[in-house]
N, C-alpha and C. Protein backbone atom coordinates (compact mmCIF):
# COMPACT_ATOMS: atom_id res chain seq x y z
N UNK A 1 -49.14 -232.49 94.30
CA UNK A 1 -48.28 -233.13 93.32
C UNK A 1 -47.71 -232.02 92.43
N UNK A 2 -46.27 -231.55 92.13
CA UNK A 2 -46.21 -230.79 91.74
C UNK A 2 -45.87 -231.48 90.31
N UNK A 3 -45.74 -230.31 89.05
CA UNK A 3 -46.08 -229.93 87.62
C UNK A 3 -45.02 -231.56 87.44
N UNK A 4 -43.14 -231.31 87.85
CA UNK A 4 -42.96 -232.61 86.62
C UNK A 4 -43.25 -233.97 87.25
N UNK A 5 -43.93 -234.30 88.21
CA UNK A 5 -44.68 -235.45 88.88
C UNK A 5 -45.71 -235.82 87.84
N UNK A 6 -47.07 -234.63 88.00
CA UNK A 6 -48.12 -234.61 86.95
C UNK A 6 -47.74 -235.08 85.74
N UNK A 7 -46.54 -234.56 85.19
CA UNK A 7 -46.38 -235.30 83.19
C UNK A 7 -45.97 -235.92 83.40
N UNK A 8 -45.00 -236.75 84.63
CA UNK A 8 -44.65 -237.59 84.41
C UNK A 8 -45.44 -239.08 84.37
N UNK A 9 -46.18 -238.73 85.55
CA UNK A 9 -47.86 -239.31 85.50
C UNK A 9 -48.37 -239.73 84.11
N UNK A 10 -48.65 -238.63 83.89
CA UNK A 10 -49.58 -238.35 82.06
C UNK A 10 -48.85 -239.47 81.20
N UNK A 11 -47.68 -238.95 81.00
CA UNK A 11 -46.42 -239.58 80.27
C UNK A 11 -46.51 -241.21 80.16
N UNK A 12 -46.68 -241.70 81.45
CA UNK A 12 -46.78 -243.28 81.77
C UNK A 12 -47.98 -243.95 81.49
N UNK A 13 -49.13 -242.98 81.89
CA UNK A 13 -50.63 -243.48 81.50
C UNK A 13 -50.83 -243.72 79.84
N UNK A 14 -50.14 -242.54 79.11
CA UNK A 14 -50.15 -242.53 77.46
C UNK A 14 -49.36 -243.79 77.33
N UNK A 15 -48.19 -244.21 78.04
CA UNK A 15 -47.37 -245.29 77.04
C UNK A 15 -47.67 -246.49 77.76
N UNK A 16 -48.62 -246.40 78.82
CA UNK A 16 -49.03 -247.69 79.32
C UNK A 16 -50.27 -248.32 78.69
N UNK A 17 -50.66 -247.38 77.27
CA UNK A 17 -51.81 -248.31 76.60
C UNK A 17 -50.91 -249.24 75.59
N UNK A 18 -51.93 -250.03 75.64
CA UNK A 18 -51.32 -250.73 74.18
C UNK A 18 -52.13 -250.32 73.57
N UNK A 19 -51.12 -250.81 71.85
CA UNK A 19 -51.85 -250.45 70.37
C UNK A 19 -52.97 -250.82 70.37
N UNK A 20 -53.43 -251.97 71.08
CA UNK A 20 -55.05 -252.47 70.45
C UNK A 20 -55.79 -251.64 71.36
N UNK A 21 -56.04 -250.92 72.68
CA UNK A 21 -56.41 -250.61 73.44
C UNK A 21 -56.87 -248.73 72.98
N UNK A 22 -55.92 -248.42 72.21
CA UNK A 22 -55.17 -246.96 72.39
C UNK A 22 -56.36 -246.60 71.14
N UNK A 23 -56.67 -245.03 71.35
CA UNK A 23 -57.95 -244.73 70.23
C UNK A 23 -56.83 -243.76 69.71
N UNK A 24 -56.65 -243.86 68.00
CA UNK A 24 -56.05 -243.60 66.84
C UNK A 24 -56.73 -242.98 65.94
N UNK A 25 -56.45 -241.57 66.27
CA UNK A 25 -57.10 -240.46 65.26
C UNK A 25 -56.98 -241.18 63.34
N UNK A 26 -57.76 -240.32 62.43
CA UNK A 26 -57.55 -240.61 61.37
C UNK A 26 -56.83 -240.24 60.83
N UNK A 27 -55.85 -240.48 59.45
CA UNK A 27 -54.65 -239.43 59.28
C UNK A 27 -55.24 -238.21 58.41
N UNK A 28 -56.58 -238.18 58.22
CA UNK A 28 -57.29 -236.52 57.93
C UNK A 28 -57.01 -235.61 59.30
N UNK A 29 -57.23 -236.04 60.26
CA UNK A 29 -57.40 -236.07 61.70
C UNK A 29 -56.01 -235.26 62.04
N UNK A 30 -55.27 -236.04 62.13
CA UNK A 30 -53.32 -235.98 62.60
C UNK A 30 -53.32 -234.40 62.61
N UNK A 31 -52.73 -233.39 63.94
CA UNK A 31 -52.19 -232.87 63.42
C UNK A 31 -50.59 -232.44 62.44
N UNK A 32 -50.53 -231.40 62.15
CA UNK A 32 -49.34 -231.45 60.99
C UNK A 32 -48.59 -230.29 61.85
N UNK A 33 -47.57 -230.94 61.82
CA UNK A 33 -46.07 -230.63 62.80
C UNK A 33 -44.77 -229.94 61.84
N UNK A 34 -45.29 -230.02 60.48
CA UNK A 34 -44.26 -229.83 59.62
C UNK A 34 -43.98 -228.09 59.71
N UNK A 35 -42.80 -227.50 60.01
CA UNK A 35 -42.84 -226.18 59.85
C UNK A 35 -41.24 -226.42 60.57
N UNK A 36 -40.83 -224.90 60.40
CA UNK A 36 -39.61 -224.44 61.63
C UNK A 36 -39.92 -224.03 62.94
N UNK A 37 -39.05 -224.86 64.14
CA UNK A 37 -39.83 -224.33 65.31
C UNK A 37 -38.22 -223.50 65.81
N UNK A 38 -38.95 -223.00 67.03
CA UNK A 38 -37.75 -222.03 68.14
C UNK A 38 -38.57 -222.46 69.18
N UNK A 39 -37.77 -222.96 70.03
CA UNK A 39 -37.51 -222.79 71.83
C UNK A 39 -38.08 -221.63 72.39
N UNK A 40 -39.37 -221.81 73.13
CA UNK A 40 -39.61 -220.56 73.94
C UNK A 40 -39.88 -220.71 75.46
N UNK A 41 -39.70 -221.95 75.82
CA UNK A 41 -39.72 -222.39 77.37
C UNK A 41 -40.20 -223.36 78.01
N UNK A 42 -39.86 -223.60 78.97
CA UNK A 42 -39.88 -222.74 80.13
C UNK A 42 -38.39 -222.32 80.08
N UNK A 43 -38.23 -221.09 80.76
CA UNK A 43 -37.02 -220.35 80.87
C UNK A 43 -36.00 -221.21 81.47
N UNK A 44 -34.70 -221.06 81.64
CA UNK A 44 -33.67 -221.76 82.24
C UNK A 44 -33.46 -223.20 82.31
N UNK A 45 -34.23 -223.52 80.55
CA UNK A 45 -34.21 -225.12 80.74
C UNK A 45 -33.71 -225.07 79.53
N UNK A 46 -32.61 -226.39 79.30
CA UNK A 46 -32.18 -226.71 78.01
C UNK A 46 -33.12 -227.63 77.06
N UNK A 47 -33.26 -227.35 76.31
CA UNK A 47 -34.35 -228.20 75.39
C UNK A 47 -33.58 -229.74 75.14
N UNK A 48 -33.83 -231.06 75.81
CA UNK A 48 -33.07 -232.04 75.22
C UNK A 48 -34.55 -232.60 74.41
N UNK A 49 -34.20 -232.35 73.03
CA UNK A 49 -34.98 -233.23 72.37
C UNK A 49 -34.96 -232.99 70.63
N UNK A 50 -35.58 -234.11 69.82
CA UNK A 50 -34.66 -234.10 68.51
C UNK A 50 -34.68 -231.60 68.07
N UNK A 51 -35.34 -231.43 68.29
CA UNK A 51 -35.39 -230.15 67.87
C UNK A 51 -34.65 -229.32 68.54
N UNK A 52 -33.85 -229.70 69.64
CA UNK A 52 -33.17 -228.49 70.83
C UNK A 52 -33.54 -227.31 70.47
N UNK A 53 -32.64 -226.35 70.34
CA UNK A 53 -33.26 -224.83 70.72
C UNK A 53 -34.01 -224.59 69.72
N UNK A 54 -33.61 -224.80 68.13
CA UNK A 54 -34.39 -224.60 67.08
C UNK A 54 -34.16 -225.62 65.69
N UNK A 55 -35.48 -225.93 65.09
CA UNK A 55 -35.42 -226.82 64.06
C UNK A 55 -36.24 -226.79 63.34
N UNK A 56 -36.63 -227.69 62.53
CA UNK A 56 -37.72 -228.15 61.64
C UNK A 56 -38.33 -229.42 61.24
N UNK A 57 -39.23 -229.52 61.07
CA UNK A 57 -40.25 -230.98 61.32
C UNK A 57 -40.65 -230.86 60.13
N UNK A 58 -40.67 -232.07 59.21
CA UNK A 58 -41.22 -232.96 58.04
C UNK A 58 -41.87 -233.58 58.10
N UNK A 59 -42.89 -233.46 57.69
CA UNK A 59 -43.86 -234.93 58.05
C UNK A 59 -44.85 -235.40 56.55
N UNK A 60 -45.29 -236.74 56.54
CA UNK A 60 -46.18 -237.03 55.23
C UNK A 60 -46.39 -238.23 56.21
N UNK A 61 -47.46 -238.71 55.55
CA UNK A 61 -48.09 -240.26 56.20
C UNK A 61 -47.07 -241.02 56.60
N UNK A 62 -46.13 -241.16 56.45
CA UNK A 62 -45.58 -242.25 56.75
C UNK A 62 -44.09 -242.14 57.90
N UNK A 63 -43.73 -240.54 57.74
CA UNK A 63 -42.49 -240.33 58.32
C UNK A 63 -42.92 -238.94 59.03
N UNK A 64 -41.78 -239.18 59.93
CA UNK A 64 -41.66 -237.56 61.01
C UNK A 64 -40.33 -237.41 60.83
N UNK A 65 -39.98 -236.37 60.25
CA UNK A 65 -38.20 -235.81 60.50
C UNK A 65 -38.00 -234.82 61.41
N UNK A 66 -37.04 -234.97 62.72
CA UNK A 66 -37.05 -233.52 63.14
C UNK A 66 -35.27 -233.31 62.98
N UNK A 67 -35.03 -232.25 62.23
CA UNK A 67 -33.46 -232.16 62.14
C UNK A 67 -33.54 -229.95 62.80
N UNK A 68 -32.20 -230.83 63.34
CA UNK A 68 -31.63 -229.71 64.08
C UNK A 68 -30.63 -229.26 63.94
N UNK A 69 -29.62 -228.25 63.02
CA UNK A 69 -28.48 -228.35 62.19
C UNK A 69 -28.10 -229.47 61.76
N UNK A 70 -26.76 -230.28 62.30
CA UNK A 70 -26.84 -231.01 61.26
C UNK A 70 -27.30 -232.38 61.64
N UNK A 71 -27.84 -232.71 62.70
CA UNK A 71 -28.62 -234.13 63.25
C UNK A 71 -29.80 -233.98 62.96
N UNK A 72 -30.13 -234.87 62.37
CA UNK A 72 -31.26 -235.57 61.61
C UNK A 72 -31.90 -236.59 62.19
N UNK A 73 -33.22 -236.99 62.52
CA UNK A 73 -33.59 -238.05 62.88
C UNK A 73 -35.49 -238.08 62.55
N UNK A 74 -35.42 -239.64 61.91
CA UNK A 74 -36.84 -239.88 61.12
C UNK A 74 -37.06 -240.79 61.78
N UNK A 75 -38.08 -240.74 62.09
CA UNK A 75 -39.26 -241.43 62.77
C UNK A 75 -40.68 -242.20 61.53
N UNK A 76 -40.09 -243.80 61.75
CA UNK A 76 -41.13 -243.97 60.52
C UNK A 76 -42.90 -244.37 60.95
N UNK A 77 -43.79 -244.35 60.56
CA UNK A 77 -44.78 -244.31 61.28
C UNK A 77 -45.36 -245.60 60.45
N UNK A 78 -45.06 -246.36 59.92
CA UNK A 78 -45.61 -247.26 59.15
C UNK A 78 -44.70 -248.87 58.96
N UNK A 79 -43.84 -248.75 60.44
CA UNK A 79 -43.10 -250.16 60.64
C UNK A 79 -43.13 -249.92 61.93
N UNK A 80 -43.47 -251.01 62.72
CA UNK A 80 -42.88 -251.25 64.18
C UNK A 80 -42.07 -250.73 64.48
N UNK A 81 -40.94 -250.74 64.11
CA UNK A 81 -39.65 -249.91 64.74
C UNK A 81 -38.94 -249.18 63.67
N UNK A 82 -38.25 -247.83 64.29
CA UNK A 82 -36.86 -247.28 63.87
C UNK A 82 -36.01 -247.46 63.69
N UNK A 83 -34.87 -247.26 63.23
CA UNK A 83 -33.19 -247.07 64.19
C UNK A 83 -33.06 -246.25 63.16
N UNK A 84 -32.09 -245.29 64.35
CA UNK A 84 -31.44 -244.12 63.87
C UNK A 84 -29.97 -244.17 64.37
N UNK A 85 -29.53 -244.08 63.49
CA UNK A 85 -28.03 -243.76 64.20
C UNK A 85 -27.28 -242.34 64.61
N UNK A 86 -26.82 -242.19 65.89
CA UNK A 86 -26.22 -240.72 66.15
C UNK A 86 -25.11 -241.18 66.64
N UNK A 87 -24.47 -239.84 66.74
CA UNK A 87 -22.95 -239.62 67.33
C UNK A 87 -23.34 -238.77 68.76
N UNK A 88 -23.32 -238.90 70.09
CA UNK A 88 -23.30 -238.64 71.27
C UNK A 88 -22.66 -237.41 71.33
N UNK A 89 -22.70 -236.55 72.55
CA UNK A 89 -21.48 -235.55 72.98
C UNK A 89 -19.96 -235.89 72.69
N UNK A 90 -19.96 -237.21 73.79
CA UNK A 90 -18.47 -237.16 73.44
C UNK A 90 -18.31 -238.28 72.28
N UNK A 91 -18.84 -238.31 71.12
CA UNK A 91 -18.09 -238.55 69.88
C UNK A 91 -18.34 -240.46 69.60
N UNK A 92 -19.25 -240.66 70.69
CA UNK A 92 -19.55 -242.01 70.40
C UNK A 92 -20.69 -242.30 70.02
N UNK A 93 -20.72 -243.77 69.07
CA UNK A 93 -22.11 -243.51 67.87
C UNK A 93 -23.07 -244.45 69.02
N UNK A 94 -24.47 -244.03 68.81
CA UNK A 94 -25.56 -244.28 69.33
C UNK A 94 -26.66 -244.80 68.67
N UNK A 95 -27.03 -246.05 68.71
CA UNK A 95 -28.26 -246.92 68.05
C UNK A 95 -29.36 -246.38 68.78
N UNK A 96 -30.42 -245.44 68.38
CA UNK A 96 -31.74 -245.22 68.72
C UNK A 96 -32.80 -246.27 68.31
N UNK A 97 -33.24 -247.07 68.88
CA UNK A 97 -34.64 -247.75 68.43
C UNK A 97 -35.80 -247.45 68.80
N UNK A 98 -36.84 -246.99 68.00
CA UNK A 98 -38.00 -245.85 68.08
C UNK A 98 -39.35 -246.98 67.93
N UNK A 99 -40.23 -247.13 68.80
CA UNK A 99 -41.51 -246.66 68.28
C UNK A 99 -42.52 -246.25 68.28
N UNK A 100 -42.82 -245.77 67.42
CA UNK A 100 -43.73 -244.18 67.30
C UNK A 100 -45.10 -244.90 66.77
N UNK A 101 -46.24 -244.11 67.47
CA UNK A 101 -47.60 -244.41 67.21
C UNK A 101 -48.38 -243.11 67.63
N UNK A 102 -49.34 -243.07 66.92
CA UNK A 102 -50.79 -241.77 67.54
C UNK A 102 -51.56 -242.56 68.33
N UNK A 103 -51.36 -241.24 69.81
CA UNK A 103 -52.42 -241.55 70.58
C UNK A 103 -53.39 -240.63 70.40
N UNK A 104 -54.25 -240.57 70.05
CA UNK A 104 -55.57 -239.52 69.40
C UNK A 104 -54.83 -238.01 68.72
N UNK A 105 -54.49 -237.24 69.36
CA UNK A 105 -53.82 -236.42 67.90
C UNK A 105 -52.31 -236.14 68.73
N UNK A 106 -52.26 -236.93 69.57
CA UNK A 106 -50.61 -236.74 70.02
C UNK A 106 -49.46 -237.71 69.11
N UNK A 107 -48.41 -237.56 69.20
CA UNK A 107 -47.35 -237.89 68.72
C UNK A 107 -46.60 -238.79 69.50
N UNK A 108 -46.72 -240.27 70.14
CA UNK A 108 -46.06 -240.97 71.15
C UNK A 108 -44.90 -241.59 70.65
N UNK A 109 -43.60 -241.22 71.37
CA UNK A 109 -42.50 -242.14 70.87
C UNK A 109 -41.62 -242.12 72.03
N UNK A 110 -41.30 -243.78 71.79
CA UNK A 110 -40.01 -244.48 72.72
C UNK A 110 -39.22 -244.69 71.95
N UNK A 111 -38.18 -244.36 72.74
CA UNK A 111 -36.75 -244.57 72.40
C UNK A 111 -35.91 -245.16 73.02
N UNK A 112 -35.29 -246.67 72.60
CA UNK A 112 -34.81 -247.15 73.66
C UNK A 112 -33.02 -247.13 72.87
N UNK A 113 -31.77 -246.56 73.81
CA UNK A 113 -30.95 -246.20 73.42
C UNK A 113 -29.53 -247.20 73.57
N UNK A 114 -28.76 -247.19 72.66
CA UNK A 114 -28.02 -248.38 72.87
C UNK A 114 -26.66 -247.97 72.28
N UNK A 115 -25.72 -248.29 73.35
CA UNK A 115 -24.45 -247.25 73.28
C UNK A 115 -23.65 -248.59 74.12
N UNK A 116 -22.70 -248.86 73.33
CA UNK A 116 -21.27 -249.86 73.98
C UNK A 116 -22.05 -251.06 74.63
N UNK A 117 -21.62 -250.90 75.81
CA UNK A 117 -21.63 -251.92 77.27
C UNK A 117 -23.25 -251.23 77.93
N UNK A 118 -23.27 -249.88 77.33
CA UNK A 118 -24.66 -249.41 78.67
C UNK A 118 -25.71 -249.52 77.20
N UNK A 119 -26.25 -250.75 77.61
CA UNK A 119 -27.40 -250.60 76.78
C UNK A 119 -29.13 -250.20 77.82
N UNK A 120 -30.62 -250.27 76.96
CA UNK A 120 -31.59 -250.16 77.05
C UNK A 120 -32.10 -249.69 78.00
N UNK A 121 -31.50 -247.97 78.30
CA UNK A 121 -32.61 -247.47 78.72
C UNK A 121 -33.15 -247.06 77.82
N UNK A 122 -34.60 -245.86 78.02
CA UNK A 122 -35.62 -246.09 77.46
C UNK A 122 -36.33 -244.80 77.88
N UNK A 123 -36.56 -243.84 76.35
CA UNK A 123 -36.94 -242.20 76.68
C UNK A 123 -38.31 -242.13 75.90
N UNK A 124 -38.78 -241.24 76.43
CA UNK A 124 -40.85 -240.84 75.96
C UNK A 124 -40.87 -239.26 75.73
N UNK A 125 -41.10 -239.16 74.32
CA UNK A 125 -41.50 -238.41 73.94
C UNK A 125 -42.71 -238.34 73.76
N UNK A 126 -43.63 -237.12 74.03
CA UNK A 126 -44.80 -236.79 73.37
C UNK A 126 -45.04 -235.69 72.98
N UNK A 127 -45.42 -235.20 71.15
CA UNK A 127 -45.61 -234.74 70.87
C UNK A 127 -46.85 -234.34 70.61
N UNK A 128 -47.36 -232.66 70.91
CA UNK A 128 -48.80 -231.95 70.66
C UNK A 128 -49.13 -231.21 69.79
N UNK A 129 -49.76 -230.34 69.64
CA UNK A 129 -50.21 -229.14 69.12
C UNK A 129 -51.16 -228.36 70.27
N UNK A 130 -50.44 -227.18 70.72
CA UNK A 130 -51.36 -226.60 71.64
C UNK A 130 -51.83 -225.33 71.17
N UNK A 131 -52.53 -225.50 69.84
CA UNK A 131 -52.50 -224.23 68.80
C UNK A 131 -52.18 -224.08 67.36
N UNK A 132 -52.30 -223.60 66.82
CA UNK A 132 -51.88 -223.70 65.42
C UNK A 132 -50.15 -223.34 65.22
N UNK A 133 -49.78 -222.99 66.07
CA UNK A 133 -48.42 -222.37 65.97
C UNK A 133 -47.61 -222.30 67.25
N UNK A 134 -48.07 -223.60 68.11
CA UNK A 134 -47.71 -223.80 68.99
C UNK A 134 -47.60 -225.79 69.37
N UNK A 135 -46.19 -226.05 69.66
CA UNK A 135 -45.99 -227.49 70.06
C UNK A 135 -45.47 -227.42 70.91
N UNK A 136 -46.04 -228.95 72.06
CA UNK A 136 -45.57 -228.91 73.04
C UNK A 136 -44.89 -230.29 73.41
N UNK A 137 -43.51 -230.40 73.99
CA UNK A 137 -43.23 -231.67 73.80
C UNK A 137 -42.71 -232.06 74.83
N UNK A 138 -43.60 -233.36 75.75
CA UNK A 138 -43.17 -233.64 76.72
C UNK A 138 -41.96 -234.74 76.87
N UNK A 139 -41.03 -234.28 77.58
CA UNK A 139 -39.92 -235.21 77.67
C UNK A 139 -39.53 -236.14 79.00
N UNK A 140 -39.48 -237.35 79.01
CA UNK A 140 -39.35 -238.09 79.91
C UNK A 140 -38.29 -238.76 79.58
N UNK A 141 -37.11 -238.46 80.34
CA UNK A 141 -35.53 -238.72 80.01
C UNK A 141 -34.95 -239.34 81.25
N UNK A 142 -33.92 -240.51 81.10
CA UNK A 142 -33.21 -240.86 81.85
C UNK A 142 -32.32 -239.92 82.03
N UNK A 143 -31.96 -239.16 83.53
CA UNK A 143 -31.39 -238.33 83.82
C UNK A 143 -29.67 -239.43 83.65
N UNK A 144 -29.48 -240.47 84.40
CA UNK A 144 -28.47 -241.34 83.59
C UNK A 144 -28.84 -242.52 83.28
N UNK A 145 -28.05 -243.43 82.41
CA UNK A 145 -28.36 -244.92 81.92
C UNK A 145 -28.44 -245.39 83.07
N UNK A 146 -27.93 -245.23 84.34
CA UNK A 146 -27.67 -246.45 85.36
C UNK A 146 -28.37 -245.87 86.62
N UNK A 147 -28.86 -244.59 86.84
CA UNK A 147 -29.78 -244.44 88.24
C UNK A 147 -31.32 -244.54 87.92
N UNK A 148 -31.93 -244.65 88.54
CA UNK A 148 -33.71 -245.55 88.49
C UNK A 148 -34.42 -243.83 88.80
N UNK A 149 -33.82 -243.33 87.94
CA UNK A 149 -35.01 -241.31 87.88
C UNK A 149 -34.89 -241.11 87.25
N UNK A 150 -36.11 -240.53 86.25
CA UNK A 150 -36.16 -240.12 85.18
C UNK A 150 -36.75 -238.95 85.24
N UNK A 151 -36.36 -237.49 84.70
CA UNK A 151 -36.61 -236.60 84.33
C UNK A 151 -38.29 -236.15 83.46
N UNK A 152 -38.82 -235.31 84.13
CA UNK A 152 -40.10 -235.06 82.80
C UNK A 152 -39.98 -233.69 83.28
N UNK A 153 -40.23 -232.93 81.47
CA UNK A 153 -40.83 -231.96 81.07
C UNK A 153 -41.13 -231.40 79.89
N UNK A 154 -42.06 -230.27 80.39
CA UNK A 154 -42.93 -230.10 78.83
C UNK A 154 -42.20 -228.87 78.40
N UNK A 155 -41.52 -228.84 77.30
CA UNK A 155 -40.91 -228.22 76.43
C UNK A 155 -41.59 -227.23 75.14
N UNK A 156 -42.00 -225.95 75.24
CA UNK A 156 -43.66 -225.56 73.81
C UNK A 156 -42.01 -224.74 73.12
N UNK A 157 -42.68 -225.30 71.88
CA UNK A 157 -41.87 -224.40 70.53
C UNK A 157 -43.11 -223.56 70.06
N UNK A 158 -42.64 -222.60 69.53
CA UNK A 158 -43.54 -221.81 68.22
C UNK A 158 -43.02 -222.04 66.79
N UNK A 159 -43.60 -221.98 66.11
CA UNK A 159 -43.68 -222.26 64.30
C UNK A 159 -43.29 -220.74 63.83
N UNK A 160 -42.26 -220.49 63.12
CA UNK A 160 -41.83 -219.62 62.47
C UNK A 160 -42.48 -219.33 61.18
């Protein structure tokens, strides 16, 4: 089985618990994501995710911000759901609906995306700590709204 089979695996097992099921670190526990990160690999891959090549993460009990020049997006951790609103590549606005929960000290979030006529597909993030100065964030992306494959990979930033 090769590597993006395996997360993608991982990926499905994490978002196939439910909340009552799922063991939920304490928020003494959580790690803390808040810092500036940079892109360090894997080589020849574009980073799609709220931080692309480089950003910074906010966090307090209740919210996750990751903004990346000038896109912004908060993640609230203390309501069922998100929405975020973005503007796409080509210039069209995008309803994100998020929700985000801890699976023991990871960072789990769906995103289900909603644009015109092509609505609800549906992207997995998971966020780690593989270190004090190291995050790793696995991405499971609809390669498009309308073909049945989805993309996974693990993306590590370092903390500036």
């Amino acid at each position: 089985m090769n590597i993006t089979m395996r997360l993608f695996v991982i990926c499905l097992a994490i978002a196939s618990l439910s909340a009552d099921r799922a063991v939920t670190a304490r928020p003494s526990e959580r790690p803390e994501f808040s810092g500036k990160w940079t892109f360090v690999g894997p080589p020849n891959v574009t980073p799609d995710t709220p931080l692309f090549k480089e950003g910074v993460v906010t966090q307090d009990a209740a919210t996750v911000t990751f903004t990346s020049g000038t896109r912004s997006i908060t993640y609230r951790l203390d309501v069922p759901e998100t929405r975020n609103t973005v503007v796409s590549a080509r210039g069209e606005k995008m309803t994100l609906v998020s929700q985000v929960r801890w699976v023991t000290h990871a960072l789990l979030i769906t995103t289900k995306h909603n644009r015109g006529a092509v609505e609800g597909w549906e992207d997995l993030l998971v966020c780690s700590m593989n270190g004090p100065d190291e995050l790793v964030v696995v991405n499971v992306a609809a390669v498009t709204p309308t073909e049945p494959v989805m993309k996974a990979v693990a993306l590590t930033y370092r903390r500036n």
